[in-house]
N, C-alpha and C. Protein backbone atom coordinates (compact mmCIF):
# COMPACT_ATOMS: atom_id res chain seq x y z
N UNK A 1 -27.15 -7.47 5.57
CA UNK A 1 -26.38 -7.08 4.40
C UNK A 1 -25.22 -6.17 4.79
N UNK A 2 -25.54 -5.06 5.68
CA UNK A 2 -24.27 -4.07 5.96
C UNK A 2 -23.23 -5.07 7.08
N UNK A 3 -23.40 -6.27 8.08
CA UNK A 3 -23.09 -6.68 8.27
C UNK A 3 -21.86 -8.18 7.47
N UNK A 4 -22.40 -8.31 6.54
CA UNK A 4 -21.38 -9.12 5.39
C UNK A 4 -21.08 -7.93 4.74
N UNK A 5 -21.11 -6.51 4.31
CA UNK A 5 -20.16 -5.72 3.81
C UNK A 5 -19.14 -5.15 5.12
N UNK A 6 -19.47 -4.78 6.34
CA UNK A 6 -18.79 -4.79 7.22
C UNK A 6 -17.56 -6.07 7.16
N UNK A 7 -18.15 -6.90 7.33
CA UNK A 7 -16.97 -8.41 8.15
C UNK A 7 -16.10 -8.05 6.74
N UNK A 8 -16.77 -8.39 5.50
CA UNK A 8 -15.80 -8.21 3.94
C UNK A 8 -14.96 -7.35 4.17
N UNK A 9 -15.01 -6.18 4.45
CA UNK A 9 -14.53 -5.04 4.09
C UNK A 9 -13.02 -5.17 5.38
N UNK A 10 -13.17 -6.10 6.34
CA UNK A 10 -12.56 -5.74 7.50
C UNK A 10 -11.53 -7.10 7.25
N UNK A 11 -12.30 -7.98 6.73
CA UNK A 11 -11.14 -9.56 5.98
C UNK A 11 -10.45 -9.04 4.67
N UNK A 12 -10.98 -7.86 3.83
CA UNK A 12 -9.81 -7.75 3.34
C UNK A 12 -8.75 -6.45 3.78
N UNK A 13 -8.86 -5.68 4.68
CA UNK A 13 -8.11 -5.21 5.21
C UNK A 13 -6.85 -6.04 5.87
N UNK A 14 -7.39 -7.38 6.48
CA UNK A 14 -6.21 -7.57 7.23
C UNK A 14 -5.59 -8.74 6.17
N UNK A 15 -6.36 -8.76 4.90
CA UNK A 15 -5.40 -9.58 3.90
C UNK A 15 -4.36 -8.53 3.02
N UNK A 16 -4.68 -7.76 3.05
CA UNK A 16 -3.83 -6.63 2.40
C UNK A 16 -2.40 -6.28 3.55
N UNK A 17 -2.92 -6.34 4.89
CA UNK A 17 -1.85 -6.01 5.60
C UNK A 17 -0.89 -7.45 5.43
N UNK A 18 -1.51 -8.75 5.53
CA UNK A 18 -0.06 -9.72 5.53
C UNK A 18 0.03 -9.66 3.88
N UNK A 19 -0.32 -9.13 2.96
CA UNK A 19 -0.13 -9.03 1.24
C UNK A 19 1.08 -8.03 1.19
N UNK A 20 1.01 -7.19 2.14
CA UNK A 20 2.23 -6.19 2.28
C UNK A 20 3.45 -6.49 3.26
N UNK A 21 3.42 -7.50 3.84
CA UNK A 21 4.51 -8.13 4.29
C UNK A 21 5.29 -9.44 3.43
N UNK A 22 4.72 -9.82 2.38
CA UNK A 22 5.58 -10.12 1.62
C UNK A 22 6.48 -10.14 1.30
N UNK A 23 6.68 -8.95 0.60
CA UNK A 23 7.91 -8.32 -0.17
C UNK A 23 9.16 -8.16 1.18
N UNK A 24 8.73 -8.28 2.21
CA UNK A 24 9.57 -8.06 2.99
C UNK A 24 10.56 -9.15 3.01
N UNK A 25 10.48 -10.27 2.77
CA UNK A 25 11.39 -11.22 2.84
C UNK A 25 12.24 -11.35 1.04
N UNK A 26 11.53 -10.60 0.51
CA UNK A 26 12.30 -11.06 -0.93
C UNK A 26 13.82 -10.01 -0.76
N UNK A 27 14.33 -10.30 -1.84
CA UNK A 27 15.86 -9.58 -2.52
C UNK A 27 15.48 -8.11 -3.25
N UNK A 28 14.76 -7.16 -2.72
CA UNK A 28 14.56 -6.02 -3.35
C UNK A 28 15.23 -5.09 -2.43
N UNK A 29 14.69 -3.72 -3.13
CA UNK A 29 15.92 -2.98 -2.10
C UNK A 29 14.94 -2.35 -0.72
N UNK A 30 15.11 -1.95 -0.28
CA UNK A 30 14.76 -1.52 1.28
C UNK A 30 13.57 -0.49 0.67
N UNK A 31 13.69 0.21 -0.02
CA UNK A 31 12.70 1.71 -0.24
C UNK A 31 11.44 0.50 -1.17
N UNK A 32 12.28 0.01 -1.69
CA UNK A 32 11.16 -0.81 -2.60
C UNK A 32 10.02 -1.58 -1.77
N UNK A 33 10.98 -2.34 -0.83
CA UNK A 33 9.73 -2.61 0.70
C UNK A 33 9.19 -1.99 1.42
N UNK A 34 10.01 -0.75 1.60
CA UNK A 34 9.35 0.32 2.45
C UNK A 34 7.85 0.82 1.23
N UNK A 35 7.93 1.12 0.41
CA UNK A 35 6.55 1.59 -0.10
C UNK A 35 5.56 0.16 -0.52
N UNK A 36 6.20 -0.79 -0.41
CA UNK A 36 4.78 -1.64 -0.56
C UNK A 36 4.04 -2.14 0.45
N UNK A 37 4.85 -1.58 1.76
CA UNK A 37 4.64 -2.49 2.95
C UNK A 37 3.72 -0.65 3.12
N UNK A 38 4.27 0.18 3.31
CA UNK A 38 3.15 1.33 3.78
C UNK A 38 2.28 1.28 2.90
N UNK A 39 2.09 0.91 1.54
CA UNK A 39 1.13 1.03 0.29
C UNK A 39 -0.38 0.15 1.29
N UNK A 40 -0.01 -1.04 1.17
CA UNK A 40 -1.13 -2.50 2.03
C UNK A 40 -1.02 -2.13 3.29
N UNK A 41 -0.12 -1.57 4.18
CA UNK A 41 -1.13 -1.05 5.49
C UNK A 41 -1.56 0.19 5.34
N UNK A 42 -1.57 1.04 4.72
CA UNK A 42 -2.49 2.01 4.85
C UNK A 42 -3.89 1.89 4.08
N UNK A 43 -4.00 0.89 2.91
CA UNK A 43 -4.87 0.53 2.28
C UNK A 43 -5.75 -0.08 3.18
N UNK A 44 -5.12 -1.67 3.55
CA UNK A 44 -5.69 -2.30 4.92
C UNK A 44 -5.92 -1.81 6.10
N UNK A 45 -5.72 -0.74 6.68
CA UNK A 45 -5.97 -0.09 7.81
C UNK A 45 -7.00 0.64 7.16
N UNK A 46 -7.22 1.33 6.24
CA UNK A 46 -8.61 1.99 5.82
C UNK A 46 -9.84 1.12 5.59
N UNK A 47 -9.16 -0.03 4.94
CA UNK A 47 -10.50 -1.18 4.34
C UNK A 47 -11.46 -1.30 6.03
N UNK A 48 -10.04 -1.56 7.08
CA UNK A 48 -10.61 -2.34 8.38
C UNK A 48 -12.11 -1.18 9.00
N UNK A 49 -11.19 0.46 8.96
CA UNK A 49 -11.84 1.59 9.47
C UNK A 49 -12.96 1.63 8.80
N UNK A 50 -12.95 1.50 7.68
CA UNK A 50 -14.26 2.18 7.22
C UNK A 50 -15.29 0.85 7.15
N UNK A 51 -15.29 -0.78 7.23
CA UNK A 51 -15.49 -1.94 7.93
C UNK A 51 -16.35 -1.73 9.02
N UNK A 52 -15.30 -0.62 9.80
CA UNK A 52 -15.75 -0.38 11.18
C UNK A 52 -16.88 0.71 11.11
N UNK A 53 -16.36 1.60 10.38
CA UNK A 53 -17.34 2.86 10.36
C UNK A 53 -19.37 2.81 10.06
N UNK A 54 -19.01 1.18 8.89
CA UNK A 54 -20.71 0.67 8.62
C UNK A 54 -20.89 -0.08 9.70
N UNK A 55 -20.03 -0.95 10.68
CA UNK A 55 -20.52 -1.76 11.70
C UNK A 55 -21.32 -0.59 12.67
N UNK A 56 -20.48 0.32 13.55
CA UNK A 56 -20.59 1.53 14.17
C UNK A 56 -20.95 2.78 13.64
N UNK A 57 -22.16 3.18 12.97
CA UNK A 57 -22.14 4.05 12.59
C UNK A 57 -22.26 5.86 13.09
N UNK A 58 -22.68 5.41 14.54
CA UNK A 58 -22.41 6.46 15.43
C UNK A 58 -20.84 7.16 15.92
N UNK A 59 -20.15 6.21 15.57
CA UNK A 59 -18.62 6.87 16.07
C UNK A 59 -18.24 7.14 14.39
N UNK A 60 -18.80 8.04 13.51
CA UNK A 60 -18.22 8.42 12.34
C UNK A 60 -17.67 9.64 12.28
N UNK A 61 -17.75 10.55 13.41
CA UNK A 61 -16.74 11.71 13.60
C UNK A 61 -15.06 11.11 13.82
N UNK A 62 -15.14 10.21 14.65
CA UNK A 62 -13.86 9.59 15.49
C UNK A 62 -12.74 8.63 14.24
N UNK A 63 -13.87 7.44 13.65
CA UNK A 63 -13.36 6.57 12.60
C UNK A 63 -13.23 7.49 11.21
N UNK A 64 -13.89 8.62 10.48
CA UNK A 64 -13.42 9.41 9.30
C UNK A 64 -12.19 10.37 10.25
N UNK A 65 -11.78 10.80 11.41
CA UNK A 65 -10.14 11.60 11.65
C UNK A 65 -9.63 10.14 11.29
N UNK A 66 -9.63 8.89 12.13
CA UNK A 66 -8.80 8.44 11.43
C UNK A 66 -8.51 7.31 10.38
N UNK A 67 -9.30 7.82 9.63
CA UNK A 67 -8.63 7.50 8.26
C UNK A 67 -8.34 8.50 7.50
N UNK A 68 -8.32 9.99 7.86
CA UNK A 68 -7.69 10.91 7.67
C UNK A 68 -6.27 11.04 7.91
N UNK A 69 -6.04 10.47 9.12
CA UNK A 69 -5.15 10.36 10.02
C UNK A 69 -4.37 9.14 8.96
N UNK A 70 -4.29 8.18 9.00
CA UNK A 70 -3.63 6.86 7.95
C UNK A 70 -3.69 7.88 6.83
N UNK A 71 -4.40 8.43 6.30
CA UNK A 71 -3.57 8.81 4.84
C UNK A 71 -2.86 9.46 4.71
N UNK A 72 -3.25 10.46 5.35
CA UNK A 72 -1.42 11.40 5.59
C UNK A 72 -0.86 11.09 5.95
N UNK A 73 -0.27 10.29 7.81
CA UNK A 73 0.97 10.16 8.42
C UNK A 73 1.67 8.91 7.70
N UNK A 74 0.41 8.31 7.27
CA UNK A 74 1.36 6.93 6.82
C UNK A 74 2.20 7.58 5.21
N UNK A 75 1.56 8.42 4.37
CA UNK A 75 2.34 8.77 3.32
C UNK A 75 3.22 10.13 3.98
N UNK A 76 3.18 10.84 4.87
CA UNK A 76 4.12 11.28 5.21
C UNK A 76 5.72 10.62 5.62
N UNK A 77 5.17 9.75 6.60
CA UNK A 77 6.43 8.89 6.90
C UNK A 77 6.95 8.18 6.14
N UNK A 78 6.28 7.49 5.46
CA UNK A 78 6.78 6.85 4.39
C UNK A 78 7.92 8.00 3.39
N UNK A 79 7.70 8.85 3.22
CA UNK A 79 8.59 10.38 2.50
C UNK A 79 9.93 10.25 3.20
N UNK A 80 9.47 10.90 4.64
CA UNK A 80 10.32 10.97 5.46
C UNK A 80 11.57 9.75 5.77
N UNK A 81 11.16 8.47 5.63
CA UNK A 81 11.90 7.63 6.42
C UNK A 81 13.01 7.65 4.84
N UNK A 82 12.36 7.37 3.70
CA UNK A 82 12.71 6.86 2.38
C UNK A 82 14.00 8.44 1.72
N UNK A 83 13.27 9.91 1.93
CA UNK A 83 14.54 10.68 2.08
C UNK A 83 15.74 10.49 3.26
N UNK A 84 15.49 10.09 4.15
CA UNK A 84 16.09 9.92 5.11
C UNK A 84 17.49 8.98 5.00
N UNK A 85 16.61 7.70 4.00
CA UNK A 85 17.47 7.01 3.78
C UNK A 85 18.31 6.97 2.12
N UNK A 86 17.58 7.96 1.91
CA UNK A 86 18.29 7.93 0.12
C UNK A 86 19.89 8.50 -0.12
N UNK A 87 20.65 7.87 -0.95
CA UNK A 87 22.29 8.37 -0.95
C UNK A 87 21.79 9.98 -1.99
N UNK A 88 21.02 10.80 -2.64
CA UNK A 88 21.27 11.74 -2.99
C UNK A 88 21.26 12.65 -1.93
N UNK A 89 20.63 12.45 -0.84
CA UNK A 89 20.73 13.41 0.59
C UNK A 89 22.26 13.52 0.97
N UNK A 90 22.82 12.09 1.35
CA UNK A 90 24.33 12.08 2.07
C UNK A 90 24.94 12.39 0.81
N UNK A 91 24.54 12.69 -0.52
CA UNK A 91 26.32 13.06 -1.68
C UNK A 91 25.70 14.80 -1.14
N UNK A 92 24.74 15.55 -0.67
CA UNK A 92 24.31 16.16 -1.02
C UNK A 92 25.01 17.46 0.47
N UNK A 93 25.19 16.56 1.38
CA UNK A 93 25.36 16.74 2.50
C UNK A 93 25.06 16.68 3.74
């Protein structure tokens, strides 16, 4: 049983990651891809970890940093890249 919630949990991780490459080919604007594409891999990178965490349950110090780790840097950067690229920064100076 923890083995079919394992494999589940780890097939939809990596369906969420190509679900978030989608949008990448459509006519939206860049920030609009940038948060749906970090939205489905950080989702899918957690589904896979914590997948992993019931397969392996001895490495749960290592697999909970990181999915600690994916929720912050990935919504950090995601901040970062998206101010980085926004025109109220450059009218702003």
């Amino acid at each position: 049983m923890i083995n079919l919630l394992s494999y589940s949990l780890i097939l939809i991780g990596i369906i969420f990651w190509f679900w978030g490459t989608l949008p990448l080919i459509g006519n939206r604007s860049v920030l609009f891809k940038l948060h749906s594409l970090s939205v489905a891999d950080t989702l899918g990178s957690m589904s896979i970890v914590i997948g992993l965490l019931l397969k392996i349950p001895e490495e749960w110090p290592l697999l909970l940093l990181a999915i600690i780790s994916l929720a912050i840097w990935n919504t950090v950067l995601g901040y970062v890249i998206a101010y980085c690229s926004s025109d109220e920064r450059h009218e702003n100076g």
